[in-house]
N, C-alpha and C. Protein backbone atom coordinates (compact mmCIF):
# COMPACT_ATOMS: atom_id res chain seq x y z
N UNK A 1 264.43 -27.63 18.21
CA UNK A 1 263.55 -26.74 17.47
C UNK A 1 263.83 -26.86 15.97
N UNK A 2 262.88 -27.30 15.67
CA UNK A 2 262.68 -27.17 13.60
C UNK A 2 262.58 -25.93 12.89
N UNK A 3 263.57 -25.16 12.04
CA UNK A 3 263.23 -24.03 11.63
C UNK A 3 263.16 -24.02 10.05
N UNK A 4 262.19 -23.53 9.17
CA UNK A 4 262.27 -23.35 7.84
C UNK A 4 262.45 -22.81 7.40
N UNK A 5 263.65 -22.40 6.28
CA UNK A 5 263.80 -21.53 5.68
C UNK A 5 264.12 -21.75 3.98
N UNK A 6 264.46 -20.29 3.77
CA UNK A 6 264.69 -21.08 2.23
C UNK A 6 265.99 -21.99 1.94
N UNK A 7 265.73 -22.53 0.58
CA UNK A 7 267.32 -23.68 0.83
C UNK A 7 268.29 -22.86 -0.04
N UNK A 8 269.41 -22.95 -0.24
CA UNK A 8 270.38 -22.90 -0.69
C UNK A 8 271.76 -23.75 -1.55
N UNK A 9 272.50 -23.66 -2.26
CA UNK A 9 273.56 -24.65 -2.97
C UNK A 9 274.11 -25.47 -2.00
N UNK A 10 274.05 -25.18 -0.24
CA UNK A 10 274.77 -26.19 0.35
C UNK A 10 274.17 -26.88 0.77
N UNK A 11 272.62 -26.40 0.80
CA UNK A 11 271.67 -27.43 1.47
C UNK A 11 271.59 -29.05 0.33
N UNK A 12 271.71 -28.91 -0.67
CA UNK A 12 271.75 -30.09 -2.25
C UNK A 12 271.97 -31.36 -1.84
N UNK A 13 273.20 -31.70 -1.16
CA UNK A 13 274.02 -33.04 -0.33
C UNK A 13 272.78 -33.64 0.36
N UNK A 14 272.27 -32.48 1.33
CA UNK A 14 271.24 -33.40 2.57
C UNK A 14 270.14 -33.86 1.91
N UNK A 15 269.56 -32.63 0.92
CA UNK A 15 268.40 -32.73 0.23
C UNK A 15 268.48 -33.67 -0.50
N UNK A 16 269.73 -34.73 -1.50
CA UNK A 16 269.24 -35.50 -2.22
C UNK A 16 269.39 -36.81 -1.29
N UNK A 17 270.00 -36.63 0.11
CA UNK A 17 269.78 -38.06 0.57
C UNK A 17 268.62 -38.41 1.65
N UNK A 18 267.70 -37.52 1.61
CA UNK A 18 266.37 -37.38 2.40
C UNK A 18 265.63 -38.10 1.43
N UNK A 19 265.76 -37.60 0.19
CA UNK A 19 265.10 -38.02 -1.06
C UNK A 19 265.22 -39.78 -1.20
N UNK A 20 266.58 -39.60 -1.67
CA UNK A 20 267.22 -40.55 -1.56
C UNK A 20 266.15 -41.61 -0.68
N UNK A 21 266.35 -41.53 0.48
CA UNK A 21 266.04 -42.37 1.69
C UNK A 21 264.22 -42.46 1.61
N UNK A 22 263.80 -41.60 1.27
CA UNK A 22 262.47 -41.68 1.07
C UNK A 22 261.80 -42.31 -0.24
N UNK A 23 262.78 -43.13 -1.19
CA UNK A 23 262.78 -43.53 -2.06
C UNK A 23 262.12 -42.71 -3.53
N UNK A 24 262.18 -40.85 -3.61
CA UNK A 24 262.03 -40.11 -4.24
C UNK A 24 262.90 -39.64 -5.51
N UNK A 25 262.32 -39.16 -6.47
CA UNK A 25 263.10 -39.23 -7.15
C UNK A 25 263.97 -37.87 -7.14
N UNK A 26 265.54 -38.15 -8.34
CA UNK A 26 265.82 -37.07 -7.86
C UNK A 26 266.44 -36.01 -9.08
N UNK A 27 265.89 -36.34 -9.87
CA UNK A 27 265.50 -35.97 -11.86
C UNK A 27 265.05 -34.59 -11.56
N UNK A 28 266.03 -33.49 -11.56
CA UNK A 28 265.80 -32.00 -11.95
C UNK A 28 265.70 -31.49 -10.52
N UNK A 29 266.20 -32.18 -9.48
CA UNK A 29 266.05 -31.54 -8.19
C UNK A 29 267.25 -30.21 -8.03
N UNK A 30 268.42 -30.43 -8.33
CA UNK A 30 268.96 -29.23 -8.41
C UNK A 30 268.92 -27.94 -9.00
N UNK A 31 268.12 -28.10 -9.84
CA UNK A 31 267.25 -26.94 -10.73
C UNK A 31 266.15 -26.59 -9.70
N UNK A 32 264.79 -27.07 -9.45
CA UNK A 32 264.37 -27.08 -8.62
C UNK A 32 264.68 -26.60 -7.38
N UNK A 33 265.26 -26.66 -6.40
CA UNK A 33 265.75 -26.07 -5.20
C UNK A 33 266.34 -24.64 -5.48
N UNK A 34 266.27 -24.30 -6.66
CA UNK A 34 266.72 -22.48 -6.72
C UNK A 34 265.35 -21.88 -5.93
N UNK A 35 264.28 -22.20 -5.78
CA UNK A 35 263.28 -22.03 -4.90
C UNK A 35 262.42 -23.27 -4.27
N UNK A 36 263.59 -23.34 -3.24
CA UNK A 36 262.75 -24.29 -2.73
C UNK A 36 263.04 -23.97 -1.16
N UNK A 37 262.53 -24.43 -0.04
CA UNK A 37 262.51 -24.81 1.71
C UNK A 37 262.96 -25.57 2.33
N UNK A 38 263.72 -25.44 3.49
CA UNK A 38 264.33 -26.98 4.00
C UNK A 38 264.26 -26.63 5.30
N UNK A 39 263.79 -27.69 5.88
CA UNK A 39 263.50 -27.52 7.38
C UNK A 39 264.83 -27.85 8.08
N UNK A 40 265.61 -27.46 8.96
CA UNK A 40 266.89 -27.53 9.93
C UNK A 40 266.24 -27.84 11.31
N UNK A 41 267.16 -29.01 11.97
CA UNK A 41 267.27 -29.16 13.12
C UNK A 41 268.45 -29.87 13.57
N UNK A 42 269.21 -28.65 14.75
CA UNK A 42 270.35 -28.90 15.44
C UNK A 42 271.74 -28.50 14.54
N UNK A 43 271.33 -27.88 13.28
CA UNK A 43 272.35 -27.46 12.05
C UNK A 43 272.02 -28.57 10.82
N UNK A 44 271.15 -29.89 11.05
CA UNK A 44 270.92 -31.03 10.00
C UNK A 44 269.49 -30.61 9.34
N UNK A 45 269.33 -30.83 7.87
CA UNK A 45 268.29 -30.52 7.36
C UNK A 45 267.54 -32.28 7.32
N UNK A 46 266.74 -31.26 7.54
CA UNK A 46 265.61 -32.59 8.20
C UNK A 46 263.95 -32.83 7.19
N UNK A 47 263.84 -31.68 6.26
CA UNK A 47 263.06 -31.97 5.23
C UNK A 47 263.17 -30.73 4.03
N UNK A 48 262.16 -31.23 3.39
CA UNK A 48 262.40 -30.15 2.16
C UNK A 48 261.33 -29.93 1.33
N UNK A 49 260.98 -29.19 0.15
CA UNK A 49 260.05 -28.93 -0.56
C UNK A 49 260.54 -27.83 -1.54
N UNK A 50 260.36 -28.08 -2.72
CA UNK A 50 260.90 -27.04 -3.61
C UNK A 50 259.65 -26.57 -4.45
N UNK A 51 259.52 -25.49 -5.33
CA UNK A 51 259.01 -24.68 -6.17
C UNK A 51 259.39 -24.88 -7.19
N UNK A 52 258.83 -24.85 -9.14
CA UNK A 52 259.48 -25.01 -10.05
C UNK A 52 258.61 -24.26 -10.75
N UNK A 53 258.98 -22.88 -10.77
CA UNK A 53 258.00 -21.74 -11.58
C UNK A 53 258.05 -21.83 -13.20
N UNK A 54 256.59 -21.09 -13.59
CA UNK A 54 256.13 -21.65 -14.72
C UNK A 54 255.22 -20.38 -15.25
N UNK A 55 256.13 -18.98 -15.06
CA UNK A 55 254.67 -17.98 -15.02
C UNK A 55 254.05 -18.15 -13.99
N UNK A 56 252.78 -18.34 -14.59
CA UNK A 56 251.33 -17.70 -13.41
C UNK A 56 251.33 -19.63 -12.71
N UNK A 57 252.02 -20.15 -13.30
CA UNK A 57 252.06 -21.88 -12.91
C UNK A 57 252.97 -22.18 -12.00
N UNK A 58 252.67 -23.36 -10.77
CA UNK A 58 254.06 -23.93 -10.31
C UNK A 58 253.92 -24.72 -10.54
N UNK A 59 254.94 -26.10 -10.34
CA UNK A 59 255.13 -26.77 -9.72
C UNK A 59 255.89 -27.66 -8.61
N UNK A 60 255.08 -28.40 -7.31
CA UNK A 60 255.56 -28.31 -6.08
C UNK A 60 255.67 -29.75 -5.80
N UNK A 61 257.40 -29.53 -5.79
CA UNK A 61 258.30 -31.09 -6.07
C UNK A 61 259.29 -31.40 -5.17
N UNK A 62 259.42 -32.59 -4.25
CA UNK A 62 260.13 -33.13 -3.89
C UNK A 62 260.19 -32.65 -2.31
N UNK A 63 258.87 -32.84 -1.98
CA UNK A 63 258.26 -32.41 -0.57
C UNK A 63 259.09 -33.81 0.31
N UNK A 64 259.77 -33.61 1.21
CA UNK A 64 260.24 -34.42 1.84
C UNK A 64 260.22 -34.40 3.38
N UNK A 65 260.23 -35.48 4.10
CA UNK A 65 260.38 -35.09 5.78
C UNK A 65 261.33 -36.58 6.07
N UNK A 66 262.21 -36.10 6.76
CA UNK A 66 263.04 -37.03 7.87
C UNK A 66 262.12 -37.96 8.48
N UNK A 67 262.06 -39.58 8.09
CA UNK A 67 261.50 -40.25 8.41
C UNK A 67 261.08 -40.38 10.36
N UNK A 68 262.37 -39.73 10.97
CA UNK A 68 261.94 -39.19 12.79
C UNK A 68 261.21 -38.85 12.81
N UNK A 69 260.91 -37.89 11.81
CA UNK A 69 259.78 -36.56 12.18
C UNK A 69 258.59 -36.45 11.34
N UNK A 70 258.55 -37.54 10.36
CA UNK A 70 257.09 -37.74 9.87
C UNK A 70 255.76 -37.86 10.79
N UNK A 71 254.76 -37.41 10.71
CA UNK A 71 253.65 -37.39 11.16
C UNK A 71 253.37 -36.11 12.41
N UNK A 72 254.73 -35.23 12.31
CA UNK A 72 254.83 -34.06 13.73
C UNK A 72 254.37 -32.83 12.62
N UNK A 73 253.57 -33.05 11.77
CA UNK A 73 252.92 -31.74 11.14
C UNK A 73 254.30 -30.63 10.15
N UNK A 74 255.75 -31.34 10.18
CA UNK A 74 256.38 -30.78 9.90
C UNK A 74 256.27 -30.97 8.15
N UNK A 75 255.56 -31.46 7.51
CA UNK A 75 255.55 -31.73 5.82
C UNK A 75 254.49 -30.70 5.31
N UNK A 76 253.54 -30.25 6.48
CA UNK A 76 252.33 -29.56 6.31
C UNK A 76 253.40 -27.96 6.30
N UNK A 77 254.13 -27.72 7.53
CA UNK A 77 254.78 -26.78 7.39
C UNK A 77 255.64 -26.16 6.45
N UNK A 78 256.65 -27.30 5.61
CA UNK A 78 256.98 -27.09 4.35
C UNK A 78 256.26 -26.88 3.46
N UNK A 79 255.17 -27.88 3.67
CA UNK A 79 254.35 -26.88 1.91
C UNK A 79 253.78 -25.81 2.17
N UNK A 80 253.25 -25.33 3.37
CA UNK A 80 253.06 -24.08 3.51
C UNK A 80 253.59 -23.05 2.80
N UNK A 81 255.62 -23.60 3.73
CA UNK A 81 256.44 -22.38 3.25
C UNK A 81 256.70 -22.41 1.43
N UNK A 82 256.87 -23.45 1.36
CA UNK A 82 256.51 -23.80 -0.54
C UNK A 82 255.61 -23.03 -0.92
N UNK A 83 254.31 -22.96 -0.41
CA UNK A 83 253.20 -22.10 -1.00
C UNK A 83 253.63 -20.35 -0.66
N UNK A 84 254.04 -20.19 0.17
CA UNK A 84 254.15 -18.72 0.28
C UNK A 84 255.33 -18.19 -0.58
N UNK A 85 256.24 -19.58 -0.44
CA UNK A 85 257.38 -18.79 -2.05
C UNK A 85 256.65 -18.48 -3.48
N UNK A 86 255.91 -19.83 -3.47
CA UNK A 86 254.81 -19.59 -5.26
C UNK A 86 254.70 -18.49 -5.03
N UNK A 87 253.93 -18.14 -4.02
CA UNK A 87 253.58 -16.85 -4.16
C UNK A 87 253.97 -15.46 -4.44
N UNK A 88 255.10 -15.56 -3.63
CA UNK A 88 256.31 -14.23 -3.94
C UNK A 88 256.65 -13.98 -5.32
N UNK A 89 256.70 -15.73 -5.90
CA UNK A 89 257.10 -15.46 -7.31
C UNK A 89 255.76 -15.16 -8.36
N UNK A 90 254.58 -14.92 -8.10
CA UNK A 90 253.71 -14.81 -8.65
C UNK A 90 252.92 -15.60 -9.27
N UNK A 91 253.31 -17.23 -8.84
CA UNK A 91 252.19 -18.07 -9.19
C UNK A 91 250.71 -18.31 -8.54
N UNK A 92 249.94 -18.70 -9.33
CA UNK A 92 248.57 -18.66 -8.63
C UNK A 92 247.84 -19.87 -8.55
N UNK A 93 248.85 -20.86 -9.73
CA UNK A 93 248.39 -22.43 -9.46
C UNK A 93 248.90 -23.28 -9.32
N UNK A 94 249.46 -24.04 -8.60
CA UNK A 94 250.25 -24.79 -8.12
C UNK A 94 249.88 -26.32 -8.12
N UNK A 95 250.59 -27.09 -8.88
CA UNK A 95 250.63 -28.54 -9.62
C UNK A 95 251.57 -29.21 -9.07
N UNK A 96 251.28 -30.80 -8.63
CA UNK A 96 252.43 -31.89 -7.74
C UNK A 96 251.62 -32.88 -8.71
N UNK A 97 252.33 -33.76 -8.83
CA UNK A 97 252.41 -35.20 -9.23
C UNK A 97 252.46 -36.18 -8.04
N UNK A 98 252.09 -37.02 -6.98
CA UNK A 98 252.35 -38.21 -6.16
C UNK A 98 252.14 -39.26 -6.42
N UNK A 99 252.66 -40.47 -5.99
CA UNK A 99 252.44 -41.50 -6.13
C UNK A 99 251.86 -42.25 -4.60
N UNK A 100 253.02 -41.23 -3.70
CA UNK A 100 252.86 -41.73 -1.95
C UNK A 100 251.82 -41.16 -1.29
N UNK A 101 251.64 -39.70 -1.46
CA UNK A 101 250.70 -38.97 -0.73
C UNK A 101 249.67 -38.40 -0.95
N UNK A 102 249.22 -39.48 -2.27
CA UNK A 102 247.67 -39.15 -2.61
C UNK A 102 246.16 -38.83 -1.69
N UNK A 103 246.38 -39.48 -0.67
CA UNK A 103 245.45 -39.11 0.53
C UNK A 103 245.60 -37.88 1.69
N UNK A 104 247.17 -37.79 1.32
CA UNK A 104 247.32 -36.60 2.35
C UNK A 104 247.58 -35.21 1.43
N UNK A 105 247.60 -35.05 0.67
CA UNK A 105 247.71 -33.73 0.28
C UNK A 105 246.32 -32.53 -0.07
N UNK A 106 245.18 -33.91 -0.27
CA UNK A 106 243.86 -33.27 -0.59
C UNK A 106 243.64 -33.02 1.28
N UNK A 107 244.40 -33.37 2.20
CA UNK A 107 244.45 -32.52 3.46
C UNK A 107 244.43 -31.16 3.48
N UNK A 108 245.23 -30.62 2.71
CA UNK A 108 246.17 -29.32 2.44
C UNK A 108 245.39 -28.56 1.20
N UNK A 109 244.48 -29.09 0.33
CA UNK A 109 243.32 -28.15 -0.25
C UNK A 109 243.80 -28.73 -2.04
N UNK A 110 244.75 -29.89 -1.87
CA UNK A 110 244.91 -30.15 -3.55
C UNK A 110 243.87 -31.51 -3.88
N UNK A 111 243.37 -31.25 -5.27
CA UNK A 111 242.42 -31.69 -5.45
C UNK A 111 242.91 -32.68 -6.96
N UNK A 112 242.64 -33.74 -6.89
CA UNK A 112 243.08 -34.63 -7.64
C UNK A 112 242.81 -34.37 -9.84
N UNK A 113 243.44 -34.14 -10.36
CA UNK A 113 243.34 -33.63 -11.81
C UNK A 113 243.57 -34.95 -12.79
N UNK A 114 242.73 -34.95 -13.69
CA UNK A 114 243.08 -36.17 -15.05
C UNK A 114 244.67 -35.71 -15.77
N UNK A 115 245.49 -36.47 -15.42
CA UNK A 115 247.10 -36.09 -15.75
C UNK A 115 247.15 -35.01 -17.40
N UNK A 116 245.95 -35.35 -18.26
CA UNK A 116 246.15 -34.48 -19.70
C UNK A 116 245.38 -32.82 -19.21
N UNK A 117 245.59 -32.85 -18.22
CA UNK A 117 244.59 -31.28 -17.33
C UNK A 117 245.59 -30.64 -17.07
N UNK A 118 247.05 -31.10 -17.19
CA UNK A 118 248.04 -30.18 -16.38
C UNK A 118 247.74 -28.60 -17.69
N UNK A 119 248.83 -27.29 -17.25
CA UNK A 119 248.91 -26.70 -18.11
C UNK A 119 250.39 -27.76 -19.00
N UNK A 120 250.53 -27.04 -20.08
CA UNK A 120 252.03 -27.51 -21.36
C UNK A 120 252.65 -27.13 -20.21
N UNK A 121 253.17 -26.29 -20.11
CA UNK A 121 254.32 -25.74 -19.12
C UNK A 121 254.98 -26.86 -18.29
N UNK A 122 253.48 -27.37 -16.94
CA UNK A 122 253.77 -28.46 -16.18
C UNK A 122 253.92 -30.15 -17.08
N UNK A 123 253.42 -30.40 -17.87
CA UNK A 123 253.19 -31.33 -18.41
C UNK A 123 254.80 -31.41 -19.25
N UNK A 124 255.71 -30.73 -19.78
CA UNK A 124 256.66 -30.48 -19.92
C UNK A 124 258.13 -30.63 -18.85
N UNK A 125 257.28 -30.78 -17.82
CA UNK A 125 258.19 -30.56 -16.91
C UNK A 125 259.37 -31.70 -16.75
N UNK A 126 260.06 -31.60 -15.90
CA UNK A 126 261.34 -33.03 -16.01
C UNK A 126 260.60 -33.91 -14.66
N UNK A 127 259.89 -33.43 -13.72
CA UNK A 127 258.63 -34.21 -13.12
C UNK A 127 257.63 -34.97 -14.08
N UNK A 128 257.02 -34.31 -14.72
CA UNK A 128 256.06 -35.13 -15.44
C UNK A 128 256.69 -35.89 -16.47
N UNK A 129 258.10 -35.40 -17.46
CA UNK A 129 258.20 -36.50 -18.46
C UNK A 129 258.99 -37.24 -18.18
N UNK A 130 260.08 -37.22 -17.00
CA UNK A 130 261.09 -38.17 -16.05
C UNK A 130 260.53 -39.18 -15.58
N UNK A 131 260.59 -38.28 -14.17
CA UNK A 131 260.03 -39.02 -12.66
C UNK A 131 259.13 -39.76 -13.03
N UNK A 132 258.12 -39.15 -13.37
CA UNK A 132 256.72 -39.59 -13.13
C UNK A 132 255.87 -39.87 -14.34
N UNK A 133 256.84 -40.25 -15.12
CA UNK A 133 256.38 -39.79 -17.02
C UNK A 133 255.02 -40.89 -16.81
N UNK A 134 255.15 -41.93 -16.04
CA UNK A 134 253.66 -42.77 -16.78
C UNK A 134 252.62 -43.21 -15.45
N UNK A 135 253.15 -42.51 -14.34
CA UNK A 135 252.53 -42.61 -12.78
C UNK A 135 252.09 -41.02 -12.02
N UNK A 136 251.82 -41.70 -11.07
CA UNK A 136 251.86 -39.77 -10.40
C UNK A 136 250.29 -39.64 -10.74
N UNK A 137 250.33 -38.95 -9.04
CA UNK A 137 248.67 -38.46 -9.63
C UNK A 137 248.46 -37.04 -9.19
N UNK A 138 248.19 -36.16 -10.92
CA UNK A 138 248.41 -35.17 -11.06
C UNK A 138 247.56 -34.27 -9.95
N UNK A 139 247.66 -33.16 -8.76
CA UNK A 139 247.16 -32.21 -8.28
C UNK A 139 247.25 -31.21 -8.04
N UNK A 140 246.31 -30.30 -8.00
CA UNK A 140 246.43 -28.80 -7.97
C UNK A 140 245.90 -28.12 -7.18
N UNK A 141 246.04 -27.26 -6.67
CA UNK A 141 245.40 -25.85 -5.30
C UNK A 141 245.90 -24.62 -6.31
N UNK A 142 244.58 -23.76 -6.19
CA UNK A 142 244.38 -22.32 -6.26
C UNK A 142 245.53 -21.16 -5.43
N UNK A 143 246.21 -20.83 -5.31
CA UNK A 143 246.94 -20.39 -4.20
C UNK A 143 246.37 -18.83 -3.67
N UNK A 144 245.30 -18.57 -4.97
CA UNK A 144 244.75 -16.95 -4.15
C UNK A 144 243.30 -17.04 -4.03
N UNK A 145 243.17 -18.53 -3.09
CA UNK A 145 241.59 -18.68 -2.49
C UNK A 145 240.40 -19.00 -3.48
N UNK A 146 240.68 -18.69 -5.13
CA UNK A 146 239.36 -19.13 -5.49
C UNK A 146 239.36 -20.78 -5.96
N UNK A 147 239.77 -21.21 -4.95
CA UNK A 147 239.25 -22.83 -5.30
C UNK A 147 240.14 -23.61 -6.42
């Protein structure tokens, strides 16, 4: 059984070698994971997804799944739980950068943005001027339904 919850300082080790292994980057991930999700199975964390609040802005970085368990709906479940943390913290728009999962995330309701569309906040980010400073394709979801 796969359970998600939020992550924590000990979860960091598993989380950067999921990353790691998924060939992700891993530029501001420990900052990042102060709100972020990690899926457990058998006591091993098996994926992840973090939050990187911004005000009324997120952004949602370093969505990961255990290459076993890719395609068992468990990456859909993390961003879920990703989206319901934005939420707690009071964001209402939520911004990812991909390079890999440009086709699957407009699954999940994000809709592809011209990279100079981010807000400053995100565009600032150690995602956008690191990782992904000259790739990445910028997307965003509404998180309180209006589109």
């Amino acid at each position: 059984m796969v359970v998600v919850r939020a992550s924590g300082p000990a979860d960091l080790p598993a989380v950067r070698v999921l990353l790691t292994d998924a060939s992700l980057p891993l530029d501001g991930v420990d900052e990042a994971f102060g709100h972020g999700v990690v899926a457990e199975s058998s006591g091993e964390v098996v994926g992840a997804a973090a939050i990187e609040p911004y005000g009324a802005d997120g952004l949602l970085r370093s969505v990961v799944v255990a290459s076993s368990l890719r395609r068992s709906g468990l990456g859909r479940s993390l961003v879920g739980a990703a989206e319901d943390a934005a939420r707690a913290l009071g964001i209402r728009d939520l911004y990812l950068l991909t390079e890999t999962a440009i086709d699957w995330f407009p699954r999940l309701g994000y809709t592809p943005l011209a990279r100079d569309a981010a807000p400053a906040t995100i565009a600032a980010s150690v995602e956008f001027t690191v990782s992904c400073k000259d790739t990445g394709v910028l997307m965003h979801r509404r998180l309180d339904g209006r589109g």
